[in-house]
C-alpha atoms as a PDB file:
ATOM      1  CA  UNK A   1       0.000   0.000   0.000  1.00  0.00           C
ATOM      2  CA  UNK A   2       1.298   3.100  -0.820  1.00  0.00           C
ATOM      3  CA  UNK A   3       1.289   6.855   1.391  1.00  0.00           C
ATOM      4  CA  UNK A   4      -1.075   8.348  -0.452  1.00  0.00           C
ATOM      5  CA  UNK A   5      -3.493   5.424  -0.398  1.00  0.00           C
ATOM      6  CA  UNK A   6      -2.939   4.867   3.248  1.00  0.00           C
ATOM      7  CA  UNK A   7      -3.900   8.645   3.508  1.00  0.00           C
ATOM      8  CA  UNK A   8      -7.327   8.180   1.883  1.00  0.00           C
ATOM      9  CA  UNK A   9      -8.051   5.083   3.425  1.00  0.00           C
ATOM     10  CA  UNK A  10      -7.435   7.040   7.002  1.00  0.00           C
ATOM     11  CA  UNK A  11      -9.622  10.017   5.769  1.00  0.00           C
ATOM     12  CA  UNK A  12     -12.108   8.039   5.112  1.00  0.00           C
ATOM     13  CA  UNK A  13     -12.206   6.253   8.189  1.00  0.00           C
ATOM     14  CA  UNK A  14     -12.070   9.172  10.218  1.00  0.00           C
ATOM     15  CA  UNK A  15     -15.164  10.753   8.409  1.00  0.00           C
ATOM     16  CA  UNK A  16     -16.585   7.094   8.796  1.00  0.00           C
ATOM     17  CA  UNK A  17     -15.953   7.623  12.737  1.00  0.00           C
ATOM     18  CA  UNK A  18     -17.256  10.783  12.826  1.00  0.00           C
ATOM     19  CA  UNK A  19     -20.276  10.187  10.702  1.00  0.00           C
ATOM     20  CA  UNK A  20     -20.992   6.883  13.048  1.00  0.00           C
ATOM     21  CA  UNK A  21     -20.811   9.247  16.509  1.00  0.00           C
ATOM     22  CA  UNK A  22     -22.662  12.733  15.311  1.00  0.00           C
ATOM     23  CA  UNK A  23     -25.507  10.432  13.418  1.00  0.00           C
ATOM     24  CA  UNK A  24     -25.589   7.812  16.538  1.00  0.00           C
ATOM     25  CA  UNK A  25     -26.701  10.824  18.747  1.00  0.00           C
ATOM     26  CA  UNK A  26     -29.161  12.211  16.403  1.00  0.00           C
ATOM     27  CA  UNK A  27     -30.806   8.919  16.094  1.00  0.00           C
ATOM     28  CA  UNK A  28     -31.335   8.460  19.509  1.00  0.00           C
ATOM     29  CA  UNK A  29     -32.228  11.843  19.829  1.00  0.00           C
ATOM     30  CA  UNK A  30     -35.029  11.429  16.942  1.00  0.00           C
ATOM     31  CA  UNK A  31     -36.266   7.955  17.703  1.00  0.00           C
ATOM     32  CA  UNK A  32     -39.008   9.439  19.487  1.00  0.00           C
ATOM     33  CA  UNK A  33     -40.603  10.845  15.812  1.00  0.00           C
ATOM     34  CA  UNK A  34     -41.108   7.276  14.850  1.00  0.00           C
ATOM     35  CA  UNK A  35     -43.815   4.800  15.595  1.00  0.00           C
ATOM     36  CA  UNK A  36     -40.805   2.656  16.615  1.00  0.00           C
ATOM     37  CA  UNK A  37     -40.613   4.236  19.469  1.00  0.00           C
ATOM     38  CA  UNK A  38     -43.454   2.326  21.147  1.00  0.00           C
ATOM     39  CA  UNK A  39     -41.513  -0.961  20.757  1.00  0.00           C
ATOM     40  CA  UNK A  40     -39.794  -2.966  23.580  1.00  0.00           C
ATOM     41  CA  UNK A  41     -36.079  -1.532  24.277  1.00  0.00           C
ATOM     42  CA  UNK A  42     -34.194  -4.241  22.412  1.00  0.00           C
ATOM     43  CA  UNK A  43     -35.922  -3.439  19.135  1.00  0.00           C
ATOM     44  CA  UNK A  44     -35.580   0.195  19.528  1.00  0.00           C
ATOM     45  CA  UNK A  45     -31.857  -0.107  20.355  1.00  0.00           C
ATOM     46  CA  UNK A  46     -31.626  -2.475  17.123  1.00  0.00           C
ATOM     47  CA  UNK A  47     -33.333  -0.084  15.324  1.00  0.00           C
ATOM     48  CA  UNK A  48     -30.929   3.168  16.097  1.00  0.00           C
ATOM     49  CA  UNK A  49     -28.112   0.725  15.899  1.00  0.00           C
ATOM     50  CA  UNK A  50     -29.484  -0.445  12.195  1.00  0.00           C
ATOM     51  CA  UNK A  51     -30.209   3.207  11.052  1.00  0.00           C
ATOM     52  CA  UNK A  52     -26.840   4.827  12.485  1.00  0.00           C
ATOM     53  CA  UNK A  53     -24.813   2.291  10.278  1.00  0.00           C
ATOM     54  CA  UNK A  54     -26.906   2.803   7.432  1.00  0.00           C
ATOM     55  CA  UNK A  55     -26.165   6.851   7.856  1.00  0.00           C
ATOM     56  CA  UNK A  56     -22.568   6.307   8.073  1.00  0.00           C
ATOM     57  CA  UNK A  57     -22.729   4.052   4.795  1.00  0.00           C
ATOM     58  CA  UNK A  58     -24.796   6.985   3.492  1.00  0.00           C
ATOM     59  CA  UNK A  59     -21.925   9.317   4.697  1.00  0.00           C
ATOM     60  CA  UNK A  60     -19.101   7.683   3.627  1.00  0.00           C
ATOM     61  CA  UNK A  61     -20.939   7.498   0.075  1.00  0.00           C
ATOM     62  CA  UNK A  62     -21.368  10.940  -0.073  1.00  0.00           C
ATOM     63  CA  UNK A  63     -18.021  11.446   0.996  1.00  0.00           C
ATOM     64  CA  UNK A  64     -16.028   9.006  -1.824  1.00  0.00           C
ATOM     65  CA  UNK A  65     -18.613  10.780  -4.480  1.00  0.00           C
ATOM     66  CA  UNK A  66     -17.219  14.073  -3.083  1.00  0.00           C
ATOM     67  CA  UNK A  67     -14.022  13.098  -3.781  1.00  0.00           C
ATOM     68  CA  UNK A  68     -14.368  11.666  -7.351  1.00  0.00           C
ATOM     69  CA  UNK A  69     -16.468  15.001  -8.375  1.00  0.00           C
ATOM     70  CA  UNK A  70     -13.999  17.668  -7.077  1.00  0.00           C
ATOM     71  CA  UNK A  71     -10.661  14.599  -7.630  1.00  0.00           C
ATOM     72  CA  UNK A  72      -9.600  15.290  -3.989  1.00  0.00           C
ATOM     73  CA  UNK A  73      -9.424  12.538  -1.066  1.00  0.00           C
ATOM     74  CA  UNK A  74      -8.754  15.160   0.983  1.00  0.00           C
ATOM     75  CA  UNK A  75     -11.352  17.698  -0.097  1.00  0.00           C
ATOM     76  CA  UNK A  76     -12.563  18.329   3.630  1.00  0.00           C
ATOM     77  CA  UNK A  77      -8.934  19.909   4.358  1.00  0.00           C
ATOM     78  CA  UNK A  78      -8.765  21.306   0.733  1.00  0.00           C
ATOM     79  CA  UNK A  79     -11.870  22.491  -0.515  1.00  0.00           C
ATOM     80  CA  UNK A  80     -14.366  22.303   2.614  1.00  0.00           C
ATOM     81  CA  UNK A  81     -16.924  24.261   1.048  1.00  0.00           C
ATOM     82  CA  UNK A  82     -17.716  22.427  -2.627  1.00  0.00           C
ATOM     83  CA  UNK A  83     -16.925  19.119  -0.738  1.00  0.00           C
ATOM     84  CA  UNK A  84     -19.599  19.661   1.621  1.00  0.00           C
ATOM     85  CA  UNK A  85     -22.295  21.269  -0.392  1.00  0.00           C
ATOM     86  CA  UNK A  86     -21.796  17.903  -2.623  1.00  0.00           C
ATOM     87  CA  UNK A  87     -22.129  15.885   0.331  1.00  0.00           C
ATOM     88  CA  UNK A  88     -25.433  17.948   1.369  1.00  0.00           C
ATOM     89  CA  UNK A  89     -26.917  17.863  -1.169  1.00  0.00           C
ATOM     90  CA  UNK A  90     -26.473  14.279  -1.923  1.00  0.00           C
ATOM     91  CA  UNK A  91     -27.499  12.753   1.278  1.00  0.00           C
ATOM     92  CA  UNK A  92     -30.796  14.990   1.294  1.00  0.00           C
ATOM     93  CA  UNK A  93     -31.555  13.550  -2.202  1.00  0.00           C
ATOM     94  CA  UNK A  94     -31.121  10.264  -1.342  1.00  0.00           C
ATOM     95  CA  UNK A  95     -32.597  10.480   1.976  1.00  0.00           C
ATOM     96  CA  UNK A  96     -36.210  12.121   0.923  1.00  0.00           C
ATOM     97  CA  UNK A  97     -35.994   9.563  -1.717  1.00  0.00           C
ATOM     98  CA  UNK A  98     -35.489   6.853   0.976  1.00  0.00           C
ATOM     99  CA  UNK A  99     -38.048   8.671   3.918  1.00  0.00           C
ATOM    100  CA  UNK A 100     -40.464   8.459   0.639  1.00  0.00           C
ATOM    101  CA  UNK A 101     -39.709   4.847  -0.415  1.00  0.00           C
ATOM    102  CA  UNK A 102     -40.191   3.623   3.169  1.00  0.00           C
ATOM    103  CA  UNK A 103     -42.859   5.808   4.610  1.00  0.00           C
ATOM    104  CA  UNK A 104     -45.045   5.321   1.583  1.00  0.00           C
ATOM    105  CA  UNK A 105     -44.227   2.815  -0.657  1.00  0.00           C
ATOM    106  CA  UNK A 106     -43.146  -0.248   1.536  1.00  0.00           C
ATOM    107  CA  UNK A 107     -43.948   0.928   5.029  1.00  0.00           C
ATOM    108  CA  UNK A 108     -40.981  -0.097   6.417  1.00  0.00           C
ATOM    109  CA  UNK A 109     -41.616   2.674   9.058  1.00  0.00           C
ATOM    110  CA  UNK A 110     -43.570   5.319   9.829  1.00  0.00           C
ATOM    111  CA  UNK A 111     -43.730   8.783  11.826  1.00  0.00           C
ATOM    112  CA  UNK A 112     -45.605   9.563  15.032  1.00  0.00           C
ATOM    113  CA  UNK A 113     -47.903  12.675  14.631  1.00  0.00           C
ATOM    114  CA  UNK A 114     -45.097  14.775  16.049  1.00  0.00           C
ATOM    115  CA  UNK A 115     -42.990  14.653  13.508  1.00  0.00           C
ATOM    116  CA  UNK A 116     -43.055  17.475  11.594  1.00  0.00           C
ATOM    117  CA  UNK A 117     -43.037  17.241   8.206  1.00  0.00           C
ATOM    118  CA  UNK A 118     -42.545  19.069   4.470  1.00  0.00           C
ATOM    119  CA  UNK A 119     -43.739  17.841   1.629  1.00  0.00           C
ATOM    120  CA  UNK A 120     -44.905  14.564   3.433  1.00  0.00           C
ATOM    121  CA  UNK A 121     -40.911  13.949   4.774  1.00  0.00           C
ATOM    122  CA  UNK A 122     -40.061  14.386   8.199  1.00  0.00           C
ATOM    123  CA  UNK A 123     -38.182  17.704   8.825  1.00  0.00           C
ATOM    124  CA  UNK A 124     -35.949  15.622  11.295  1.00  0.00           C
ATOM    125  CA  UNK A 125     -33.712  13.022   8.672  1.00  0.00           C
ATOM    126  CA  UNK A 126     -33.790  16.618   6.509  1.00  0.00           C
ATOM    127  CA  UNK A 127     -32.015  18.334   9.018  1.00  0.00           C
ATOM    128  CA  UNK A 128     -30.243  15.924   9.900  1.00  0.00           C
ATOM    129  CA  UNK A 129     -28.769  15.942   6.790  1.00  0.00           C
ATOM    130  CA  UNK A 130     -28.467  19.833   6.902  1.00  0.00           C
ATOM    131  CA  UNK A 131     -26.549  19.717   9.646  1.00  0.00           C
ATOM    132  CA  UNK A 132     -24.411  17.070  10.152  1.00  0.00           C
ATOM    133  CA  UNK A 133     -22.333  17.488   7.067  1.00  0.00           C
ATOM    134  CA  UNK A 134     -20.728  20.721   7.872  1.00  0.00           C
ATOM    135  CA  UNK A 135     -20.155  19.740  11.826  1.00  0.00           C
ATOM    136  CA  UNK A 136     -18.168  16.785  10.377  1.00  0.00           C
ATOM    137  CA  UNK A 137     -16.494  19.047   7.730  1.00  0.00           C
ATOM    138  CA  UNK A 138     -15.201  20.841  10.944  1.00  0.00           C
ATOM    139  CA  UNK A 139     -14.360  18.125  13.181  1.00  0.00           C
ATOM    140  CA  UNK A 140     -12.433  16.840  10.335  1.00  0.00           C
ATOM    141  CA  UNK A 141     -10.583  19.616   9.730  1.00  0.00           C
ATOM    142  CA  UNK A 142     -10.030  19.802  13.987  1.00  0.00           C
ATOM    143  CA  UNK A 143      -8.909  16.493  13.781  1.00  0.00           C
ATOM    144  CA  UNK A 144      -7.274  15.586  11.173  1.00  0.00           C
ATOM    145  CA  UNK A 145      -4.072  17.635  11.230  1.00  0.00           C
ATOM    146  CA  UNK A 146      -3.866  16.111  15.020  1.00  0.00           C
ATOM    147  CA  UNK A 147      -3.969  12.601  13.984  1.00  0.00           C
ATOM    148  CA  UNK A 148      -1.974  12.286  10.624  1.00  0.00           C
ATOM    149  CA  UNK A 149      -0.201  15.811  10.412  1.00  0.00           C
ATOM    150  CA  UNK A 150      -0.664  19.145   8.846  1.00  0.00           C
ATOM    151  CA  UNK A 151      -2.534  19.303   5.227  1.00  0.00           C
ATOM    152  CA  UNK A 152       0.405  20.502   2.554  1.00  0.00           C
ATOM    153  CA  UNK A 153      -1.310  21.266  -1.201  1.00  0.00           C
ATOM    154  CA  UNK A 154       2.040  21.504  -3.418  1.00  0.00           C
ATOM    155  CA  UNK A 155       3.054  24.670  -4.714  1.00  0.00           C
ATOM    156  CA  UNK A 156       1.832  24.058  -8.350  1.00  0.00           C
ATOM    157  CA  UNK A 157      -1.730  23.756  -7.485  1.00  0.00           C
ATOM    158  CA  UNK A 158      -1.138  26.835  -5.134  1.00  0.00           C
ATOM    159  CA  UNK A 159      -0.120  28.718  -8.270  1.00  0.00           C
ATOM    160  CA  UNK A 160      -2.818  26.993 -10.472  1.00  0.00           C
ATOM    161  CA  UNK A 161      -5.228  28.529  -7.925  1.00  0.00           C
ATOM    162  CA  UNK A 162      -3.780  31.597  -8.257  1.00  0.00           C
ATOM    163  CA  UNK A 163      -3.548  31.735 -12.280  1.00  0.00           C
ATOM    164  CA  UNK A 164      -7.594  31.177 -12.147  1.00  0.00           C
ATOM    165  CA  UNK A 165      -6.895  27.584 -13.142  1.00  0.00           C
ATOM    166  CA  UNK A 166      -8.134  25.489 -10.504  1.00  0.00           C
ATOM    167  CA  UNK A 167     -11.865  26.494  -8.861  1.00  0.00           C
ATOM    168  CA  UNK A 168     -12.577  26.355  -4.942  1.00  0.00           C
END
């Protein structure tokens, strides 16, 4: 294995670890919007277990797709900004899509009256979504120099920047 892909592969298990913590509290904190919620213990634990792992997979995917559309593993030290707007945007596609599919279509679950909603979604796995992102953008960027050393971008793509070349 080479530097650089030991580099990505530790990126992306950092965002992995991050994505598993922030989304493990906001599950627990939401459960309580789904009918799930009345269930004994075990299955409720199951169930914030089962959906936390699912968000990370859901993060990390947003995070890789990040990286292929601006060609940067490290686009959370490098380009923060486009990185996480991508990664927005992409998890709130996919998860109205998915709130949609499962509410509606298969009724794999379903929300208590005090959810609130728009457009027929829960607000809460919206904002979730809204919010997450860019608190693991920055935790990222906290951590990250810590753990495998400062972020260096070479001179020439400093210059490219500079020369109007390469977009932020």
């Amino acid at each position: 294995m080479t530097a650089r892909q030991g580099g990505v592969i530790a990126g992306a298990g950092l965002w992995s670890a991050l994505a598993f913590a922030l989304n493990l509290v906001w599950e627990i904190a939401h459960v309580r919007l789904y009918t799930i919620w009345a269930a004994d213990g075990t299955t409720v634990a199951w169930s914030v277990l089962h959906c936390t792992l699912g968000d990370a997979a859901i993060a990390l995917a947003m995070y890789a797709l990040a990286g292929v559309v601006l060609w940067r593993a490290d686009w959370p030290a490098s380009r923060p900004w486009t990185g996480g707007a991508v990664v927005v945007i992409g998890a709130l596609a996919f998860t109205a899509w998915s709130e949609w599919y499962n509410v509606y279509r298969t009724v794999n679950w379903a929300y208590t009256p005090s959810m609130p909603m728009i457009f027929g979604i829960g607000l809460s796995p919206l904002l979730q979504w809204l919010i997450l992102p860019p608190a693991m953008v920055g935790a990222y960027r906290t951590l990250a120099p810590m753990l495998f050393g400062p972020h260096r971008i070479d001179t020439g793509q400093l210059r490219n920047r500079a020369q109007g070349k390469i977009a932020l």
